[in-house]
N, C-alpha and C. Protein backbone atom coordinates (compact mmCIF):
# COMPACT_ATOMS: atom_id res chain seq x y z
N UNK A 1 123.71 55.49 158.90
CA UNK A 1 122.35 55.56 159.40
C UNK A 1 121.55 56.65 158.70
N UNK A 2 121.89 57.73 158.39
CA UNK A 2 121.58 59.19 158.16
C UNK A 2 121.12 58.77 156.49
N UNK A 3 122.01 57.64 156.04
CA UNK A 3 121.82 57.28 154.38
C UNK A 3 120.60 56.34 154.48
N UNK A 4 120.54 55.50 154.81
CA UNK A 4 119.37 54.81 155.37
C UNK A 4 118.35 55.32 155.70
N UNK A 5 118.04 56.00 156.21
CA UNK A 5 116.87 56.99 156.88
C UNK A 5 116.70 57.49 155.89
N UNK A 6 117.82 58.49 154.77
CA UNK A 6 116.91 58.73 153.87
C UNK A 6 116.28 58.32 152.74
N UNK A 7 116.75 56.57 152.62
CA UNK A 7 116.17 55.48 152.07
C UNK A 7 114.60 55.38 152.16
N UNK A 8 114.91 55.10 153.66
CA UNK A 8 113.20 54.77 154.07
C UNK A 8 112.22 56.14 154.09
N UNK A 9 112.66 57.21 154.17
CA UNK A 9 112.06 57.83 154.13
C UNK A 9 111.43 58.28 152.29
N UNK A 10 111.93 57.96 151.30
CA UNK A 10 111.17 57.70 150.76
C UNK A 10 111.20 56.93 150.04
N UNK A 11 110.67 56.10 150.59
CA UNK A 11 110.02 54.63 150.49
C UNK A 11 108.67 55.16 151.18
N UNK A 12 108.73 55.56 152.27
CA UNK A 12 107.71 56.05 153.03
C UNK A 12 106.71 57.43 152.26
N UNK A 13 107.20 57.92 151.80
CA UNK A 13 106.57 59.00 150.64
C UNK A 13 105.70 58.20 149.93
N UNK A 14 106.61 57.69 148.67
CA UNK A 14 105.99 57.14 148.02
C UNK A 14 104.29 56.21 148.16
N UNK A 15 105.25 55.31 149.51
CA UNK A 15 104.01 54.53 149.77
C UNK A 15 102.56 55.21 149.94
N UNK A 16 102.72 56.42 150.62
CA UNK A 16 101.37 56.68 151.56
C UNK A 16 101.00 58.00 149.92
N UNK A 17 101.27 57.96 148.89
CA UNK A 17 101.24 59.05 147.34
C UNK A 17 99.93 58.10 146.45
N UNK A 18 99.35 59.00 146.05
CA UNK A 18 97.61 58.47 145.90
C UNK A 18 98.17 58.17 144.16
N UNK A 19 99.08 57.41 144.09
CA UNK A 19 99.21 57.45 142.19
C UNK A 19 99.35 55.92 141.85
N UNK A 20 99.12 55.27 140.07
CA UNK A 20 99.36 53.43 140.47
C UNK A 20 100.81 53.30 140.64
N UNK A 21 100.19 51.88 140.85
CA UNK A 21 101.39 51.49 141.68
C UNK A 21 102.72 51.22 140.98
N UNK A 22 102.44 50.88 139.41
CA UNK A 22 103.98 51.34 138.89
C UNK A 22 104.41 52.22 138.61
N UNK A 23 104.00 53.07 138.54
CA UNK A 23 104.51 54.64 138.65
C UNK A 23 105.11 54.95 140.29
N UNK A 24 105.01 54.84 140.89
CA UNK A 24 105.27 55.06 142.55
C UNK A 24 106.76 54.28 142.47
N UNK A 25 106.55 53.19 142.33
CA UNK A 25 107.58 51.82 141.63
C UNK A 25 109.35 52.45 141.40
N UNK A 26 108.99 53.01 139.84
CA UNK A 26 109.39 53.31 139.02
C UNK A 26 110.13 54.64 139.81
N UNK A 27 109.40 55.71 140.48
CA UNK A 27 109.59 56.98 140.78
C UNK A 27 110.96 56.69 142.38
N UNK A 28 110.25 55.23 142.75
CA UNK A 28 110.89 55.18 144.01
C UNK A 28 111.81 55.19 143.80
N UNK A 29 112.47 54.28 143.04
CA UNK A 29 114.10 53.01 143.02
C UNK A 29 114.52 54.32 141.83
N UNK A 30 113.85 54.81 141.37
CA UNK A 30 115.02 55.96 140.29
C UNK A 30 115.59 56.71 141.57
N UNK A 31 114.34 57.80 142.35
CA UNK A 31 114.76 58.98 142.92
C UNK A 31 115.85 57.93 144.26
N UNK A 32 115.62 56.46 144.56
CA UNK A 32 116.39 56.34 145.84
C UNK A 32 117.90 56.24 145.48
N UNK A 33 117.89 55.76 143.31
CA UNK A 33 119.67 55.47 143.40
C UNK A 33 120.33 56.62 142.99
N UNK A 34 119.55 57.59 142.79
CA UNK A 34 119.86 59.43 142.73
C UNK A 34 120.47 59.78 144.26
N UNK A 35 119.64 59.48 144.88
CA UNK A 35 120.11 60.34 146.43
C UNK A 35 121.17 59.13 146.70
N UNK A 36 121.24 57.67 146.60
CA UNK A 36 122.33 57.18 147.20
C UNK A 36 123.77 57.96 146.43
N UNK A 37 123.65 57.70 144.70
CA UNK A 37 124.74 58.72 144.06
C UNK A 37 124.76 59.61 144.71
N UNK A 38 124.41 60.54 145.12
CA UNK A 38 124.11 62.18 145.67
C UNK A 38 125.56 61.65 147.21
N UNK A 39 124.66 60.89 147.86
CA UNK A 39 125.25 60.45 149.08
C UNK A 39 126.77 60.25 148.87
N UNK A 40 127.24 59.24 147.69
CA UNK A 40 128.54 58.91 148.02
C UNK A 40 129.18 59.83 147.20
N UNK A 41 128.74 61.07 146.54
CA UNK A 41 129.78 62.51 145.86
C UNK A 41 129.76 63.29 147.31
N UNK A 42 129.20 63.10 148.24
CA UNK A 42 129.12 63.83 149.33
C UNK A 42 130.62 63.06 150.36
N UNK A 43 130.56 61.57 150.57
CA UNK A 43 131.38 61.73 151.16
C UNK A 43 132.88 62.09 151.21
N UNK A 44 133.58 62.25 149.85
CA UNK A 44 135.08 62.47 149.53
C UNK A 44 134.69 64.00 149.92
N UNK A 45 134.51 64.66 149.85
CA UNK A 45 134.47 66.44 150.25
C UNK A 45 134.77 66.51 151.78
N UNK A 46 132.97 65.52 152.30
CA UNK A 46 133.51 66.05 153.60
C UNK A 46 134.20 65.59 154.29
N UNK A 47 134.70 64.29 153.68
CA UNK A 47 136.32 64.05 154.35
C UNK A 47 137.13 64.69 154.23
N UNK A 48 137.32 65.57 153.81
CA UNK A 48 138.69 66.84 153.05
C UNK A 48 138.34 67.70 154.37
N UNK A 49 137.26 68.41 154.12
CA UNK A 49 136.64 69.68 155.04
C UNK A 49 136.32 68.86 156.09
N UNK A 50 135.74 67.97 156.67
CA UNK A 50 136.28 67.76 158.01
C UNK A 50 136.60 65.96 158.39
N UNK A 51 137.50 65.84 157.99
CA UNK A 51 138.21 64.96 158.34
C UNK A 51 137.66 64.14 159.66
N UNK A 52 138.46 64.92 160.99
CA UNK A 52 137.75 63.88 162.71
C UNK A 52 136.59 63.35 162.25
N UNK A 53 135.48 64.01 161.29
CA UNK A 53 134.18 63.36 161.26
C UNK A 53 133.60 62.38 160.39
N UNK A 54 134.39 62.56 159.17
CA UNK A 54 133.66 61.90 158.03
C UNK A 54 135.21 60.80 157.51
N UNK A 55 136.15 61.23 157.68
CA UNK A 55 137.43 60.26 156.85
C UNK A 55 137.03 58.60 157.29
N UNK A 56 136.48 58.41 158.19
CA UNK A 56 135.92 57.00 158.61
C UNK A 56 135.64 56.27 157.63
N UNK A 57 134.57 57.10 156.78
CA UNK A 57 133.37 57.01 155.95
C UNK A 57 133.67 56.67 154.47
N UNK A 58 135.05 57.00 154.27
CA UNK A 58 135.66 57.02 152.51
C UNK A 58 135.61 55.45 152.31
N UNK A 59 135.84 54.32 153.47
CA UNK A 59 135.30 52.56 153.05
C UNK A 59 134.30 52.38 152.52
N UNK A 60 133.25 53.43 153.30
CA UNK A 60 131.91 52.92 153.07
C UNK A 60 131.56 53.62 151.51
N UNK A 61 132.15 54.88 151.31
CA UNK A 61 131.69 55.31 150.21
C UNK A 61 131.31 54.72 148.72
N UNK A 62 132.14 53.45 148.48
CA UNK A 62 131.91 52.42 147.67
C UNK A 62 130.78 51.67 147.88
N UNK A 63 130.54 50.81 148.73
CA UNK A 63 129.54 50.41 148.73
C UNK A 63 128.09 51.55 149.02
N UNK A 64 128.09 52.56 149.35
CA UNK A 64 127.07 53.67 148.58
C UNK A 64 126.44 53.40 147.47
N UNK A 65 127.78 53.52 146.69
CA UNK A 65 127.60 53.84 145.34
C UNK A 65 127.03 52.74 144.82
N UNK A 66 127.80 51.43 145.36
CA UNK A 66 127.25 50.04 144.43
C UNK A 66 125.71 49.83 144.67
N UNK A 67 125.10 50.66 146.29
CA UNK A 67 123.94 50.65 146.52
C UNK A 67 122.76 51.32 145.19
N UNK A 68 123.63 52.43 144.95
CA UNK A 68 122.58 53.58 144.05
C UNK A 68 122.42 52.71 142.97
N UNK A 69 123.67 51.49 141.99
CA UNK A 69 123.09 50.50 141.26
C UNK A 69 122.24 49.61 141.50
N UNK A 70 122.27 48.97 142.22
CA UNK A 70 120.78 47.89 143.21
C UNK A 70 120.13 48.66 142.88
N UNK A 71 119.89 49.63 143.25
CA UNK A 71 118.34 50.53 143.02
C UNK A 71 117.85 50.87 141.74
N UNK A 72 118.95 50.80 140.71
CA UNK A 72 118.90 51.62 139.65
C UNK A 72 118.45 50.35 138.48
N UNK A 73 118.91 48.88 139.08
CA UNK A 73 119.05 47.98 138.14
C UNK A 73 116.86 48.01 138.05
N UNK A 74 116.03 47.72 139.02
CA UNK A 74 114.83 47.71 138.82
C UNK A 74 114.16 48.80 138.34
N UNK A 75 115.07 50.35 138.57
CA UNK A 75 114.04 51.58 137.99
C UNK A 75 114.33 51.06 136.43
N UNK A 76 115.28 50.45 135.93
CA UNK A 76 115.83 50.64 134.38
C UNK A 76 114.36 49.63 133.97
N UNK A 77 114.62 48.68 134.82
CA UNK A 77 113.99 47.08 134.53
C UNK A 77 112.21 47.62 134.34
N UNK A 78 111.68 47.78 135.26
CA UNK A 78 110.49 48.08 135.05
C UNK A 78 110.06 49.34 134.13
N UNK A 79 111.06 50.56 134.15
CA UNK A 79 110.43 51.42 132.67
C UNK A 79 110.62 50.57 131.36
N UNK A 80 111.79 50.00 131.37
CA UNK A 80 111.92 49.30 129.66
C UNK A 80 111.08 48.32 129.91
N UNK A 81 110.96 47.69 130.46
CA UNK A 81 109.58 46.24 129.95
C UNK A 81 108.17 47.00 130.12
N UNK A 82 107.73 47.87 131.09
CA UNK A 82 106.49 47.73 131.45
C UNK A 82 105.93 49.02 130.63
N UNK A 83 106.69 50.06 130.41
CA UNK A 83 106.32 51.57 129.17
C UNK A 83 106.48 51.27 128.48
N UNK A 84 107.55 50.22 128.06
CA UNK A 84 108.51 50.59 126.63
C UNK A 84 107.98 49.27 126.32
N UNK A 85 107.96 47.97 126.55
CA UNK A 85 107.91 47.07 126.19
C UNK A 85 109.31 46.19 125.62
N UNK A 86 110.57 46.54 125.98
CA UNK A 86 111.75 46.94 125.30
C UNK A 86 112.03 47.38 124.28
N UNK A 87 111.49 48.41 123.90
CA UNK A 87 111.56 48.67 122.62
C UNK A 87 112.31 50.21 122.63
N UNK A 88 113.68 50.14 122.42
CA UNK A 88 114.42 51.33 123.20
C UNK A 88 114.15 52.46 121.73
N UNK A 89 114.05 51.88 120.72
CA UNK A 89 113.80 53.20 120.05
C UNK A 89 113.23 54.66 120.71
N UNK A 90 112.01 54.77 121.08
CA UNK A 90 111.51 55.89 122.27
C UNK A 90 113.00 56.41 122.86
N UNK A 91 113.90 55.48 123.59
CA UNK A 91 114.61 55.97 124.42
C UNK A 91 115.95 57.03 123.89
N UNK A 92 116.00 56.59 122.48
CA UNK A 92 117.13 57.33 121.36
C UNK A 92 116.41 58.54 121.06
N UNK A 93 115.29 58.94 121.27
CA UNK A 93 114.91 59.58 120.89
C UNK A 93 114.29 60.68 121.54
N UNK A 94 114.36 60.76 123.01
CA UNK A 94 114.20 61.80 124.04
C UNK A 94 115.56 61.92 124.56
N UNK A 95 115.97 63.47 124.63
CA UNK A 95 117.48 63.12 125.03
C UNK A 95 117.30 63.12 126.69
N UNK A 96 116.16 63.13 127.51
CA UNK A 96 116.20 62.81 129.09
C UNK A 96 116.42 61.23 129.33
N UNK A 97 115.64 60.73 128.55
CA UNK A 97 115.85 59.18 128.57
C UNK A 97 117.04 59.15 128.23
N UNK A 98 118.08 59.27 126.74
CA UNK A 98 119.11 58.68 126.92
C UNK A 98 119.96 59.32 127.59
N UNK A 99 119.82 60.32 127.83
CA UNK A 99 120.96 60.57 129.33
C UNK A 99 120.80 59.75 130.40
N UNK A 100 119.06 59.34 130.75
CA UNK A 100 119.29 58.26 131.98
C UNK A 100 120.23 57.23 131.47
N UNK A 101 119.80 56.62 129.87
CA UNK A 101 120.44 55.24 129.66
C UNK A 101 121.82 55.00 129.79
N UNK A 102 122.41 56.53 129.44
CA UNK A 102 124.04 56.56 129.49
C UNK A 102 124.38 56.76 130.91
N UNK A 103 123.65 57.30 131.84
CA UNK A 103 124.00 57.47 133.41
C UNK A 103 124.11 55.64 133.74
N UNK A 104 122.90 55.20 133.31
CA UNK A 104 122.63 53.85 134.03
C UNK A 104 124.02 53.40 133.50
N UNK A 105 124.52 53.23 132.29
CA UNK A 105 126.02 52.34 131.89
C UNK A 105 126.98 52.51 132.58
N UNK A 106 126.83 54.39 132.60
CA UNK A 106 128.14 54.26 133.48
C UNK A 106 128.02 53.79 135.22
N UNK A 107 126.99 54.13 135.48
CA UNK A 107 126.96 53.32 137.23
C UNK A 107 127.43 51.98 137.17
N UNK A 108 127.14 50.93 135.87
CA UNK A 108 126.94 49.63 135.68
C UNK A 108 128.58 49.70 135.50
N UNK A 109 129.21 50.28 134.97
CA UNK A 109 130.91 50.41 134.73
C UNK A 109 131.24 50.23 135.76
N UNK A 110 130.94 51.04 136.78
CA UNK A 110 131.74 51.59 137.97
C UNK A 110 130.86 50.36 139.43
N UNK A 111 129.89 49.83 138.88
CA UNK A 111 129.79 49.18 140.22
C UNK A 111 130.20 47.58 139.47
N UNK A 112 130.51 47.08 138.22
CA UNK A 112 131.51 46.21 138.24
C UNK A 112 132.55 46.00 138.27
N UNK A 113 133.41 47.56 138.18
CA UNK A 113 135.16 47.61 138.68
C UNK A 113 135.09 48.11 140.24
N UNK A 114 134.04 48.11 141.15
CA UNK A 114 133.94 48.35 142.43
C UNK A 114 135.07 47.70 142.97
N UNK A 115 135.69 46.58 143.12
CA UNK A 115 136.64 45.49 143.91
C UNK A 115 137.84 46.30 143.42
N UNK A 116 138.30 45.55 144.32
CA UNK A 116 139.98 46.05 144.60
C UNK A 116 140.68 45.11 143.48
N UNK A 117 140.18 43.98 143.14
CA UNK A 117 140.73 43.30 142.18
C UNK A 117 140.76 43.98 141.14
N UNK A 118 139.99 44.61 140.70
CA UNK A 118 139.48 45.43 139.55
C UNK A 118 140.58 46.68 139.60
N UNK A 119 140.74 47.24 140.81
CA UNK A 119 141.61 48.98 141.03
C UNK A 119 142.93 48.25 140.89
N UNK A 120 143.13 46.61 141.20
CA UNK A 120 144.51 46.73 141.11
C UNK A 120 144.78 46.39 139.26
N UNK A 121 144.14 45.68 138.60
CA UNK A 121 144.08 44.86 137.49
C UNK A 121 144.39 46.62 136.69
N UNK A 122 143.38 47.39 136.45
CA UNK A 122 143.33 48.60 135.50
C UNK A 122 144.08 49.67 136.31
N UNK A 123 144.50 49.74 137.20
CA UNK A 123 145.66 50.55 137.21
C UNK A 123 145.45 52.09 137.46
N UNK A 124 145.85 52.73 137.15
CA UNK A 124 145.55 54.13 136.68
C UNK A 124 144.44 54.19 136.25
N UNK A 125 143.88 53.43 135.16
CA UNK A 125 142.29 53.92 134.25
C UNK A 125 141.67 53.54 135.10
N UNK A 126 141.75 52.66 136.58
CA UNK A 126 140.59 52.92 137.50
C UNK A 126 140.09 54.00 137.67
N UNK A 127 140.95 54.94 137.73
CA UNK A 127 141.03 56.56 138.52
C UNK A 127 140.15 57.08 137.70
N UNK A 128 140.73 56.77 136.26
CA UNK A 128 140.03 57.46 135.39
C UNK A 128 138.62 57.37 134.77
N UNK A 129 138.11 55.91 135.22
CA UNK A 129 136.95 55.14 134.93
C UNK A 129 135.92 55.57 136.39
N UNK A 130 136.74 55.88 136.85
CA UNK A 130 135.57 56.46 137.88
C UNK A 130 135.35 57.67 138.21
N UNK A 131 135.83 58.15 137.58
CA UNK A 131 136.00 60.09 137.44
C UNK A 131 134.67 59.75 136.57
N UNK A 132 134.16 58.95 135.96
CA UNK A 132 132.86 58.98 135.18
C UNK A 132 131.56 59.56 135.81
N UNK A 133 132.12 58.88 137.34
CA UNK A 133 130.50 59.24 138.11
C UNK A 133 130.27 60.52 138.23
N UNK A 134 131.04 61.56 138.00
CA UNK A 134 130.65 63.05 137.74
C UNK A 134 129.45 63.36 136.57
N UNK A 135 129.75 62.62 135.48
CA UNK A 135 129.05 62.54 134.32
C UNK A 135 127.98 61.79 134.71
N UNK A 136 127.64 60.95 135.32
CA UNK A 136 126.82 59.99 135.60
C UNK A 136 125.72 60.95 136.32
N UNK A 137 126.56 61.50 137.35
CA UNK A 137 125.64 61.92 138.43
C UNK A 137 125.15 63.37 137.03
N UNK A 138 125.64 64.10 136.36
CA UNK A 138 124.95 65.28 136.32
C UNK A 138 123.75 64.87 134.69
N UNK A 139 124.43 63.96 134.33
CA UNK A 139 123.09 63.13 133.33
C UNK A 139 122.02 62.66 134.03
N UNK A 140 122.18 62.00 135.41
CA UNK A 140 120.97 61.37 135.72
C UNK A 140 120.43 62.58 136.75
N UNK A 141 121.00 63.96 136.92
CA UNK A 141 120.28 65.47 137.58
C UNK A 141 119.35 65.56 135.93
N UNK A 142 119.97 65.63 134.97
CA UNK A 142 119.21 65.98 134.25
C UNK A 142 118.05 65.30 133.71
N UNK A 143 118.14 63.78 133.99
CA UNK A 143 117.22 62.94 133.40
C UNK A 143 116.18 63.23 134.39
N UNK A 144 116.42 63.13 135.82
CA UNK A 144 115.23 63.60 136.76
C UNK A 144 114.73 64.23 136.60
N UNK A 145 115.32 65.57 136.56
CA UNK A 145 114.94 66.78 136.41
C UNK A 145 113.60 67.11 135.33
N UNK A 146 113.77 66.40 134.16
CA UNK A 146 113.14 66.51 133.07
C UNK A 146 111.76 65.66 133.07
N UNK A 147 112.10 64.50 133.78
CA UNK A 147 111.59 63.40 133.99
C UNK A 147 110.61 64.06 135.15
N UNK A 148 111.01 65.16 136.16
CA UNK A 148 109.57 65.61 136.80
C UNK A 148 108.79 66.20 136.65
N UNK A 149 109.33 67.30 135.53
CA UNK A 149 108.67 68.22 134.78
C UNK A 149 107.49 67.81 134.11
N UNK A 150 107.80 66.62 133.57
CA UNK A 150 106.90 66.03 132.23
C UNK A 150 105.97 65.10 133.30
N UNK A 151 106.24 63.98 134.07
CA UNK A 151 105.34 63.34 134.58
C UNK A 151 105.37 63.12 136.25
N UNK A 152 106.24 63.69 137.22
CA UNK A 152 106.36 63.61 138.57
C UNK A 152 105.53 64.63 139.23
N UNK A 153 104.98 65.58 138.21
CA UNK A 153 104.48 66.64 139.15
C UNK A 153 102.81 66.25 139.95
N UNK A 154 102.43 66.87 140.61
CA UNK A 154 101.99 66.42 141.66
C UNK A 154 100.47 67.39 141.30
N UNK A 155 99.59 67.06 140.98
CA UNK A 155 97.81 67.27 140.86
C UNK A 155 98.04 69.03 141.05
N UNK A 156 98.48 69.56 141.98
CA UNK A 156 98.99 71.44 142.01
C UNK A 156 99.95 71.95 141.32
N UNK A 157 100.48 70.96 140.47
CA UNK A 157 101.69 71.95 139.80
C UNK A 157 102.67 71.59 140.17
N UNK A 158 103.14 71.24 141.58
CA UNK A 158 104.37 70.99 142.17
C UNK A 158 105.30 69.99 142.21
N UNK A 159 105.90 69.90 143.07
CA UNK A 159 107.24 69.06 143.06
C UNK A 159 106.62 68.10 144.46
N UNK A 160 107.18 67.06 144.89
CA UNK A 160 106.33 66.63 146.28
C UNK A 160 107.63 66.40 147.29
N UNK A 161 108.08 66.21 148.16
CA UNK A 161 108.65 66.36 149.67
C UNK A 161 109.84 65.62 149.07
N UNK A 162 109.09 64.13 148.63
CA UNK A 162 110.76 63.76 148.14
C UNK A 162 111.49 64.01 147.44
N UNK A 163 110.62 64.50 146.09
CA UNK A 163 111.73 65.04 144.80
C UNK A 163 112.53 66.62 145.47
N UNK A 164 111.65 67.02 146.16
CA UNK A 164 112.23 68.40 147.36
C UNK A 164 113.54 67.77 147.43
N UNK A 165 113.43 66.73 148.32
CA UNK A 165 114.41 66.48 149.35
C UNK A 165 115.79 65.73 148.73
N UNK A 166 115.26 65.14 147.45
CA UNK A 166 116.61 64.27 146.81
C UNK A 166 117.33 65.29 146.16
N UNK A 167 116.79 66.68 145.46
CA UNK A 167 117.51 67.36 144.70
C UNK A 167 117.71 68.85 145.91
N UNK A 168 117.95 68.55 146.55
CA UNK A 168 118.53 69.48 148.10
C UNK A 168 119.63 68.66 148.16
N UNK A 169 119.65 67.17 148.31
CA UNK A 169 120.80 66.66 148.89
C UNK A 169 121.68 66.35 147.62
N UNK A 170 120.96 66.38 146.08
CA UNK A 170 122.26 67.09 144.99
C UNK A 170 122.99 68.04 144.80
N UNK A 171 121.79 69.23 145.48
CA UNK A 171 122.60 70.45 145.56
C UNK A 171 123.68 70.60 146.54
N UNK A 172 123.74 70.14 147.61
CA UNK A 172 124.71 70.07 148.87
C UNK A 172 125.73 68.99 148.54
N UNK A 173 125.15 68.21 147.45
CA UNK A 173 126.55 67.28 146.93
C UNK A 173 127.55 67.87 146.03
N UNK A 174 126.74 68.82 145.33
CA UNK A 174 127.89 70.12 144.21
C UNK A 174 128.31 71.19 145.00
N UNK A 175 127.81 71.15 146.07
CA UNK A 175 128.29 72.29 147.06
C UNK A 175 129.32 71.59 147.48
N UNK A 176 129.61 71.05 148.05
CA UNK A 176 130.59 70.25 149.02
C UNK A 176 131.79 69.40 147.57
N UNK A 177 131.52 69.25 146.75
CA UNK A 177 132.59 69.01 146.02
C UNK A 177 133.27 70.29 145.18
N UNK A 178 132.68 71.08 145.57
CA UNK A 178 133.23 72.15 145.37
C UNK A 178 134.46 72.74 146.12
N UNK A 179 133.72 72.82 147.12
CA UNK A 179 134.58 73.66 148.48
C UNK A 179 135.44 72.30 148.95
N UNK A 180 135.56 71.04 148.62
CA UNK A 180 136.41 70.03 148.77
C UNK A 180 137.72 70.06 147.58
N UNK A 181 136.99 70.49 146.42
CA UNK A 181 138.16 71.03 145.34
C UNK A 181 138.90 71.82 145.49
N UNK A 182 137.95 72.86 146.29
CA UNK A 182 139.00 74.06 146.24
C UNK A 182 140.10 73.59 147.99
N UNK A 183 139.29 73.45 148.52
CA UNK A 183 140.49 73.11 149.97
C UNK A 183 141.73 72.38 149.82
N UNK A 184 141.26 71.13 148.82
CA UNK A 184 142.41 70.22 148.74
C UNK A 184 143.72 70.89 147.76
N UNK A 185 143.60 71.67 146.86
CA UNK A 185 144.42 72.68 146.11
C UNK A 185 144.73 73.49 147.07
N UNK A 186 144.10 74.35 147.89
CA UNK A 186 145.35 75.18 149.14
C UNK A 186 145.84 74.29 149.92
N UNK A 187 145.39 73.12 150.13
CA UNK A 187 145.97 72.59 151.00
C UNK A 187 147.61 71.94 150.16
N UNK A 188 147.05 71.57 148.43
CA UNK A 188 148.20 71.20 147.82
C UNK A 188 149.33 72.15 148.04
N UNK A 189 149.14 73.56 147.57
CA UNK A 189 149.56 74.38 147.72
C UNK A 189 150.37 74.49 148.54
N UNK A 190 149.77 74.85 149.81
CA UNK A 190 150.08 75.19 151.08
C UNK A 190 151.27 74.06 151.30
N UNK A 191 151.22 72.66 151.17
CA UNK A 191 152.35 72.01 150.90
C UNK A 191 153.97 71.74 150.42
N UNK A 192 153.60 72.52 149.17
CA UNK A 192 154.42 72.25 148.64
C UNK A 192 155.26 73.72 148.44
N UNK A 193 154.71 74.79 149.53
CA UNK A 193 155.10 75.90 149.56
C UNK A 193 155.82 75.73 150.76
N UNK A 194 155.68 74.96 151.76
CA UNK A 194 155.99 74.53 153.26
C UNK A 194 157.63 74.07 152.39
N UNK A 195 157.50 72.72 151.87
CA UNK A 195 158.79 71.65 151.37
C UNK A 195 159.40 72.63 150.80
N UNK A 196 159.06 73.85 149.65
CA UNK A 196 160.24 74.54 149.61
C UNK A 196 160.75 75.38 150.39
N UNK A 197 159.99 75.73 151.06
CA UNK A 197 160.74 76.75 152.50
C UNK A 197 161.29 76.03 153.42
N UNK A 198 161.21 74.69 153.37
CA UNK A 198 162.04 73.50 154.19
C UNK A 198 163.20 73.33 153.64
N UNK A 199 163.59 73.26 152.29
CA UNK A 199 164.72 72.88 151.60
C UNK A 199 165.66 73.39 151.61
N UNK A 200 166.45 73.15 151.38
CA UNK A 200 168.47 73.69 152.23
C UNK A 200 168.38 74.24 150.71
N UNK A 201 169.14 75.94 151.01
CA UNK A 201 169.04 77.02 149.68
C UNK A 201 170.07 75.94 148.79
N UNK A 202 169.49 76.00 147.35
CA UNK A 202 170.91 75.41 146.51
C UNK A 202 172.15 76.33 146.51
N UNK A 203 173.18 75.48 146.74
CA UNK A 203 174.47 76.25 146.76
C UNK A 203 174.59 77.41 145.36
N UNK A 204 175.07 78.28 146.41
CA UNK A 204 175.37 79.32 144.31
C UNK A 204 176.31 78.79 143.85
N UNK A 205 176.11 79.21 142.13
CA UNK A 205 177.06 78.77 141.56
C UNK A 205 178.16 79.47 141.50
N UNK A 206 179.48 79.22 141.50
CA UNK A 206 180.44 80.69 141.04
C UNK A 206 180.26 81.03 139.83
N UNK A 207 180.59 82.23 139.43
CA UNK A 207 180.29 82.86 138.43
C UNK A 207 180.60 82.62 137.21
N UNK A 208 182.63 81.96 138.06
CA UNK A 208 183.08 82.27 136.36
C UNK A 208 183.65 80.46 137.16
N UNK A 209 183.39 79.48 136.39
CA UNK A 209 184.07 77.81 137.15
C UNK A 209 185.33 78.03 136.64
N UNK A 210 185.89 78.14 135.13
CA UNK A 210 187.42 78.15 135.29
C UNK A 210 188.04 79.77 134.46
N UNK A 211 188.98 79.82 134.80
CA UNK A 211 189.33 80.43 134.08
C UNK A 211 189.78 80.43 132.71
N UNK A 212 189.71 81.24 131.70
CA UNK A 212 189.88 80.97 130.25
C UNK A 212 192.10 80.49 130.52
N UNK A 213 192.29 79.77 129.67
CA UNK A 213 193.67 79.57 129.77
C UNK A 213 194.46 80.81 129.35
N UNK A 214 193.76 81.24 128.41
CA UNK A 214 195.21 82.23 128.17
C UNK A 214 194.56 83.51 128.89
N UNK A 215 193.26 83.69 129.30
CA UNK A 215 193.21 84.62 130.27
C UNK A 215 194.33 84.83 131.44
N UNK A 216 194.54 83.24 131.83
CA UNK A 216 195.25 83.00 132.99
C UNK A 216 196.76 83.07 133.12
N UNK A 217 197.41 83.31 131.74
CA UNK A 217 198.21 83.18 131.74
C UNK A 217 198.89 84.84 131.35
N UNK A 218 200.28 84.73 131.84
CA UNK A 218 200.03 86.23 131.98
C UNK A 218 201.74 86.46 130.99
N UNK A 219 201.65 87.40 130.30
CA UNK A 219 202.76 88.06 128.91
C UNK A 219 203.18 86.38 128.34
């Protein structure tokens, strides 16, 4: 619900923002598949750090993510046809753009190995193919980022409520995978320090196993 709400809420920004209408467009479906990414790096943490509340939530965390692509497939769609005309040269050539373009691939990676068919088929390189969205998420911080500087800012100079509010809930997404990194390592820790203080001491060895023969033997 809490992800939703902050869907509509800007949607609701946008709408009632005195700028045309493909720009608003464009600004919406980027900043909404930012905060959905944002959303599902948030939930593996606070399932770690608090578990009773959020471990529910690690099902849903996939489809999050496949959400932040839905959103992401029309921000791509309407800047390349309607700025660009497709003509991606421009896009090789600002490195904010192609960091979006390489964020957008890898979301597009990761929300077509989404299925379980997919985690069982690749194996291991699932794990590893989706360790991408780290990269994903901090290319498309930077593509925003750059991307508000140059044309999001707002008639005063500023930033406006939603770009506020989507890069608050990035920052609380690097916060929380943080302190989820570090918990799950004491907690590794703390484990595997338990199992050896559980384990029956290994027998000693004797010192000497046989005796030398002619040690043993005597004049």
């Amino acid at each position: 619900m809490a992800i939703l709400a902050g869907v509509s809420l800007l949607a609701f920004q946008h709408a009632v923002q005195d700028a045309p209408a493909l720009a608003l467009f464009v600004r919406f479906f980027g900043l909404a598949a930012f905060f959905l990414l944002s959303a599902a790096l948030m939930i593996g943490p606070a399932a770690v750090l608090w578990p009773k509340h959020f471990a529910n939530l690690i099902e849903a965390r996939r489809s999050v993510g496949v959400s932040a692509f839905v959103f992401l497939v029309p921000h791509f769609f309407l800047t390349i046809s309607m700025y660009f005309k497709w003509n991606f040269t421009p896009v090789f050539g600002l490195p904010q753009l192609l960091a979006g373009l390489v964020a957008g691939i890898i979301v597009l990676a990761l929300a077509l190995t989404s299925t379980d068919w997919a985690a069982r088929t690749l194996g291991n390189n699932w794990k590893w193919l989706h360790r991408l969205v780290y990269l994903a998420f901090l290319l498309s911080l930077y593509h925003g980022i750059v991307q508000i500087q140059k044309f999001g800012l707002d008639k005063a100079g500023g930033m406006n409520l939603a770009q506020v509010a989507v890069l608050a809930v990035a920052g609380v997404a690097v916060i929380l995978q943080v302190a989820g990194f570090i918990t799950q390592r004491k907690r590794v820790a703390a484990a595997k320090a338990q199992a050896n203080a559980a384990a029956p001491p290994a027998q000693a060895q004797p010192q000497q196993q046989a005796q030398n023969p002619q040690q043993g033997q005597s004049g």
